[in-house]
C-alpha atoms as a PDB file:
ATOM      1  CA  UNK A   1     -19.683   6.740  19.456  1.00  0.00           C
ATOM      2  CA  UNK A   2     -20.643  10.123  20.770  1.00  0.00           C
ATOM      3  CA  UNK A   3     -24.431  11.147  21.136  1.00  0.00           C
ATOM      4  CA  UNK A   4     -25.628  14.381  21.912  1.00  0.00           C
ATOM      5  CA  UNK A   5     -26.965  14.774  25.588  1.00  0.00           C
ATOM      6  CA  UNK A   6     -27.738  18.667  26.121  1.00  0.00           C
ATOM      7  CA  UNK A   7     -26.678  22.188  24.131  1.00  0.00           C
ATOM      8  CA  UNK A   8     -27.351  25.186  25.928  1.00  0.00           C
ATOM      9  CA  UNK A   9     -27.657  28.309  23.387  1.00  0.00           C
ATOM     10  CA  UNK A  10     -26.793  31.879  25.392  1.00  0.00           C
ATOM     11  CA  UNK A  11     -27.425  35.130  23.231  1.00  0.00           C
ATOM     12  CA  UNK A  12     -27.545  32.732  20.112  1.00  0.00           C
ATOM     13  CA  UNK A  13     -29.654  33.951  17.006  1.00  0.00           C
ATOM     14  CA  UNK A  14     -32.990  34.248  18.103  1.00  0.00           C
ATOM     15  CA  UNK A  15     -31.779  32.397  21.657  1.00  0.00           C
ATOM     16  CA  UNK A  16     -31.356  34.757  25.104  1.00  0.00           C
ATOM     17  CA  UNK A  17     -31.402  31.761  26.918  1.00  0.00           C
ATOM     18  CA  UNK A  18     -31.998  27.915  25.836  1.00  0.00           C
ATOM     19  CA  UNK A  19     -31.137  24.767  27.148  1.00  0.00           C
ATOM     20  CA  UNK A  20     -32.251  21.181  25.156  1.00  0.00           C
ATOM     21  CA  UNK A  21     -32.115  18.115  26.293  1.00  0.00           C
ATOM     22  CA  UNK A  22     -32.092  15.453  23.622  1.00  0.00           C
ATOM     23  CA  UNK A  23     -33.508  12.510  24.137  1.00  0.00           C
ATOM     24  CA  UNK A  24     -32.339   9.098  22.999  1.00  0.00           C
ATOM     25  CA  UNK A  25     -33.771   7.763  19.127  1.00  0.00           C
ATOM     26  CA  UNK A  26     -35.730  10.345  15.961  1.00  0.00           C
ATOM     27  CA  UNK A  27     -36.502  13.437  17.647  1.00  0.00           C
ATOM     28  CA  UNK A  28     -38.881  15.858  16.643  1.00  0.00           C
ATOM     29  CA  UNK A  29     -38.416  19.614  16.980  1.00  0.00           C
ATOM     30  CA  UNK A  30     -40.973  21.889  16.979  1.00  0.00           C
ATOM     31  CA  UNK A  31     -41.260  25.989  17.549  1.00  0.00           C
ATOM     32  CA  UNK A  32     -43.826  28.447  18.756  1.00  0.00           C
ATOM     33  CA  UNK A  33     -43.334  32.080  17.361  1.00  0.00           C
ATOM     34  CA  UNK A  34     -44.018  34.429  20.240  1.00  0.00           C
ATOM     35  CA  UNK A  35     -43.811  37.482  17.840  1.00  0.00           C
ATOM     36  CA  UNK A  36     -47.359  38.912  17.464  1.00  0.00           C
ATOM     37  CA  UNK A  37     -46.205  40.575  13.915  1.00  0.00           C
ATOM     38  CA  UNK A  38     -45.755  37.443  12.209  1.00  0.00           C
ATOM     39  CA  UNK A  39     -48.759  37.428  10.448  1.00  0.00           C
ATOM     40  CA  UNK A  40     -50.240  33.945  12.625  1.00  0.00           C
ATOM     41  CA  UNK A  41     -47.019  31.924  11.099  1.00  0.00           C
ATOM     42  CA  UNK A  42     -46.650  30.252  14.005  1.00  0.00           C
ATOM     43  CA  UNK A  43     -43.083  28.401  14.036  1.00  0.00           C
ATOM     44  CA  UNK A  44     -41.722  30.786  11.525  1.00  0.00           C
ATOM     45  CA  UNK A  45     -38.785  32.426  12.853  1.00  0.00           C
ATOM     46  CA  UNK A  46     -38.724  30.396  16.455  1.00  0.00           C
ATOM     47  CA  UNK A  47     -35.707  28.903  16.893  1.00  0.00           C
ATOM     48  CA  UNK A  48     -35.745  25.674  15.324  1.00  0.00           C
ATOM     49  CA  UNK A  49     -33.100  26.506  12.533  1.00  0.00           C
ATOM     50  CA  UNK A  50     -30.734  27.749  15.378  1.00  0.00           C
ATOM     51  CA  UNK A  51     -30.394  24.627  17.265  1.00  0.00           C
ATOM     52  CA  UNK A  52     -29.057  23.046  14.122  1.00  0.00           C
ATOM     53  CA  UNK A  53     -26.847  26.280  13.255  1.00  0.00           C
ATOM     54  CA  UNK A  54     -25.316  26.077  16.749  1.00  0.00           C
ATOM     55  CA  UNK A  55     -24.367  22.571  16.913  1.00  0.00           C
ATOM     56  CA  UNK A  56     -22.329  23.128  13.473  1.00  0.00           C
ATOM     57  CA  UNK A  57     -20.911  26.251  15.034  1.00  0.00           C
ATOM     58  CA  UNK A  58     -20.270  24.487  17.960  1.00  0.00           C
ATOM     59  CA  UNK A  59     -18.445  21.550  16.661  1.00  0.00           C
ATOM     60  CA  UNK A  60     -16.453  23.319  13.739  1.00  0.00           C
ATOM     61  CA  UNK A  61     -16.489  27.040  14.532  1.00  0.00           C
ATOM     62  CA  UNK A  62     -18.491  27.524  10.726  1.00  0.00           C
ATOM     63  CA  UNK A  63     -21.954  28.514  10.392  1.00  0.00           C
ATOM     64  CA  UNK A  64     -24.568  27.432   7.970  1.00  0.00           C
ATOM     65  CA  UNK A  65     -25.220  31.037   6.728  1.00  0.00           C
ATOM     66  CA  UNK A  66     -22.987  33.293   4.787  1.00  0.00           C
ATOM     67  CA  UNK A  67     -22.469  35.686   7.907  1.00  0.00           C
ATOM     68  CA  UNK A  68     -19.157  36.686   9.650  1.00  0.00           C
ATOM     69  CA  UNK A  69     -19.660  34.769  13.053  1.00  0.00           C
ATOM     70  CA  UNK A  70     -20.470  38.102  15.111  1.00  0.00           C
ATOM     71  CA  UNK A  71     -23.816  37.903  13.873  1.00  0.00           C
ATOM     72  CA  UNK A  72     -24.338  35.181  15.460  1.00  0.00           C
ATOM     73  CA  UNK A  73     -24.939  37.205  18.445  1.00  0.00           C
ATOM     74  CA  UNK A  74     -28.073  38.168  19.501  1.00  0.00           C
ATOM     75  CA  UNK A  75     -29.349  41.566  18.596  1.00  0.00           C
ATOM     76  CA  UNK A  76     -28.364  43.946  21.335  1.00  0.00           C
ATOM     77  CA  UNK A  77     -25.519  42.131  23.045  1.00  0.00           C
ATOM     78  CA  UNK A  78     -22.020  41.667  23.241  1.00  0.00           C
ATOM     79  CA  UNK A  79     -21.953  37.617  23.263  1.00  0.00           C
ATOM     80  CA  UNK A  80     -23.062  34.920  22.555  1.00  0.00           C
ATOM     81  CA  UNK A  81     -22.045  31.094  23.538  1.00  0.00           C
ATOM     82  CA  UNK A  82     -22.800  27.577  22.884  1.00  0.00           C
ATOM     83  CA  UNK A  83     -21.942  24.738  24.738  1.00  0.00           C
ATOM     84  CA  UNK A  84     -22.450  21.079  23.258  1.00  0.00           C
ATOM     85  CA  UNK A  85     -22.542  18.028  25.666  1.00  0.00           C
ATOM     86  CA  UNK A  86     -21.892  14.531  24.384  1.00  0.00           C
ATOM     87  CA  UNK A  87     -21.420  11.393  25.928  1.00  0.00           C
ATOM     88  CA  UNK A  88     -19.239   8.700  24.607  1.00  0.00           C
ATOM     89  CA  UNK A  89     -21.570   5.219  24.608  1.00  0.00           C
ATOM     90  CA  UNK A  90     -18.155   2.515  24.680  1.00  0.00           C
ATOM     91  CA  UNK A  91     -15.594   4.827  27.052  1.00  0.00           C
ATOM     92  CA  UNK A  92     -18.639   6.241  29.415  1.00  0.00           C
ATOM     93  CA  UNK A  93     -17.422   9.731  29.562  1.00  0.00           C
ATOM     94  CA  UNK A  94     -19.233  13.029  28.788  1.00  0.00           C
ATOM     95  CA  UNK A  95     -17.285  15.477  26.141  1.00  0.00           C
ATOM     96  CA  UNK A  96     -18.112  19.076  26.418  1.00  0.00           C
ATOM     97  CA  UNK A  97     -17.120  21.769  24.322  1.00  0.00           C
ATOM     98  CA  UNK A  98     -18.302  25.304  24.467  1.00  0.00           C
ATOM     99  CA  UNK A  99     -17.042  28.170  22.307  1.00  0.00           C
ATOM    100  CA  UNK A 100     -17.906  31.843  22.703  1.00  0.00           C
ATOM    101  CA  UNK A 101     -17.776  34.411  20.073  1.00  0.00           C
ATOM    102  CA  UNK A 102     -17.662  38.552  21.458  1.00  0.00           C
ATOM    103  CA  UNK A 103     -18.376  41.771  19.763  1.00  0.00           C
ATOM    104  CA  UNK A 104     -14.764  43.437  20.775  1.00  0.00           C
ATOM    105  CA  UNK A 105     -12.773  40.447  22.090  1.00  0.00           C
ATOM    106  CA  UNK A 106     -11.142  37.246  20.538  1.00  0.00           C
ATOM    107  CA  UNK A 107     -13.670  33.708  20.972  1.00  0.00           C
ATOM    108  CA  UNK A 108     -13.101  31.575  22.905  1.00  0.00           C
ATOM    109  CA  UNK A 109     -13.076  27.703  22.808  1.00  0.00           C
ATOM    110  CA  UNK A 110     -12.734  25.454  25.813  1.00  0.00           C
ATOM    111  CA  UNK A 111     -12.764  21.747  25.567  1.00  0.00           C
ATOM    112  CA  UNK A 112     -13.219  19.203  28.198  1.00  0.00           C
ATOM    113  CA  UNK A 113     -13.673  15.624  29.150  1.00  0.00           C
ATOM    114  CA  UNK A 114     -15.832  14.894  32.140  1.00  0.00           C
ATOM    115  CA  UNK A 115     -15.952  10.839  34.290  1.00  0.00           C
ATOM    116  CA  UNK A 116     -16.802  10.166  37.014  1.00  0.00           C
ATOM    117  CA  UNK A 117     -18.016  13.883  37.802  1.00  0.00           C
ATOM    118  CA  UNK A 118     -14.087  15.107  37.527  1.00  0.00           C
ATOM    119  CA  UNK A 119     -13.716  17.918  34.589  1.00  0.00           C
ATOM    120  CA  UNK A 120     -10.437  17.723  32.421  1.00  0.00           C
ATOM    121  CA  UNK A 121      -9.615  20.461  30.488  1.00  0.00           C
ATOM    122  CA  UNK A 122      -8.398  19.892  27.294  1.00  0.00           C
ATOM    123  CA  UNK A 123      -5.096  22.029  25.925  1.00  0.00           C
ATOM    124  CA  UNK A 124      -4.809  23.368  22.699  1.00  0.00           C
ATOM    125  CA  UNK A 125      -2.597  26.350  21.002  1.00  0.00           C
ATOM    126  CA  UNK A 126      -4.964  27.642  18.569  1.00  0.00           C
ATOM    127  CA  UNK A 127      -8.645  27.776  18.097  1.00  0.00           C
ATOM    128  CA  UNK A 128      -7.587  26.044  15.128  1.00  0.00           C
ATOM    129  CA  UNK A 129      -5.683  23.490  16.979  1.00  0.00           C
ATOM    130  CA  UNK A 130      -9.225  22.871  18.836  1.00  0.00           C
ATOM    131  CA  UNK A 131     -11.044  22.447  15.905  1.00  0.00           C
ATOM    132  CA  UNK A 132      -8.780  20.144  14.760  1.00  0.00           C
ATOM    133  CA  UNK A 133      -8.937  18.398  18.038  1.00  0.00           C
ATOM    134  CA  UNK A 134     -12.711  18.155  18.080  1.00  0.00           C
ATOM    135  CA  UNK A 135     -12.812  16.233  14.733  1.00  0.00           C
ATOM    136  CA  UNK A 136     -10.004  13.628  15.639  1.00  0.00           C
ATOM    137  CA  UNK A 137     -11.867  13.111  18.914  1.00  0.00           C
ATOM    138  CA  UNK A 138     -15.388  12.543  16.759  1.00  0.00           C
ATOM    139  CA  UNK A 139     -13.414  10.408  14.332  1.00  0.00           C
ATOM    140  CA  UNK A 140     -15.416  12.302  11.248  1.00  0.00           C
ATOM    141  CA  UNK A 141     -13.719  14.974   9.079  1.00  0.00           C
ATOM    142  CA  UNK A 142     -15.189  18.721   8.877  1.00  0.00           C
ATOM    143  CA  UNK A 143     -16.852  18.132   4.826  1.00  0.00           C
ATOM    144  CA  UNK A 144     -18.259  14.793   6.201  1.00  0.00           C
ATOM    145  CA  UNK A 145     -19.904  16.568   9.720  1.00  0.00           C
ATOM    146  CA  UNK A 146     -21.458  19.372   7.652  1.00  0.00           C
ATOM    147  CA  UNK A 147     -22.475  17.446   4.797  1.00  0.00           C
ATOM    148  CA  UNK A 148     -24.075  14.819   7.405  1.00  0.00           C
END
């Protein structure tokens, strides 16, 4: 069984730069708004959606929202990228996938086992061929992850 162990959110949504680390059991999330216009709603537009949003996106290449996947990306940049870390509780290895969408370029999606502190890099043809990959490796099927 594979449990989540750290995403790291670059040029994400409301995200320049965040890295979570989750701790094991219920976890609680919650956000301050730094945005002085917000009318004193203070976790209003922080964040906390986003984490969500990019662990779907992460994990199927889909987002929660009915947006085309460059909008993803931060206001006023060119990328954006989330990588997921998991680690597998029976086999003792780490699973990391990251994918990275770009204004003018093709995404990218790189996925790779890590034991022992050695990296493999998983090969794939397609993106689609990865996202494929990434649900046979999680044993769960794409309606049953986002439905979850």
């Amino acid at each position: 069984m594979y449990i989540p162990k750290n995403i790291i959110l670059t040029n994400f949504l409301s995200h320049k730069f965040t890295s979570y680390d989750y701790k094991d059991g219920f976890r609680v999330i919650q956000g301050v708004n730094l945005d002085v216009d917000d009318n004193n709603e203070e976790s209003n537009g922080s964040g906390k959606s986003s984490l969500l949003e990019a662990e779907l996106f992460c994990l199927t290449s889909l987002s929660a929202r009915d947006i085309v996947s460059a909008d993803l990306i931060k206001d006023g940049e060119d990328f954006a990228s989330v990588e997921f870390l998991l680690y597998e509780t029976k086999l003792k290895h780490y699973l990391k996938i990251k994918r990275s969408i770009f204004l003018k370029k093709s995404s990218i999606l790189e996925i790779s086992f890590i034991k022992n502190d050695v990296e493999k890099l998983e090969e794939f043809a397609t993106i689609t061929d990865g996202n494929n990959l990434i649900l046979k490796i999680l044993g769960i099927s794409q309606s049953d992850l986002i439905n979850f």
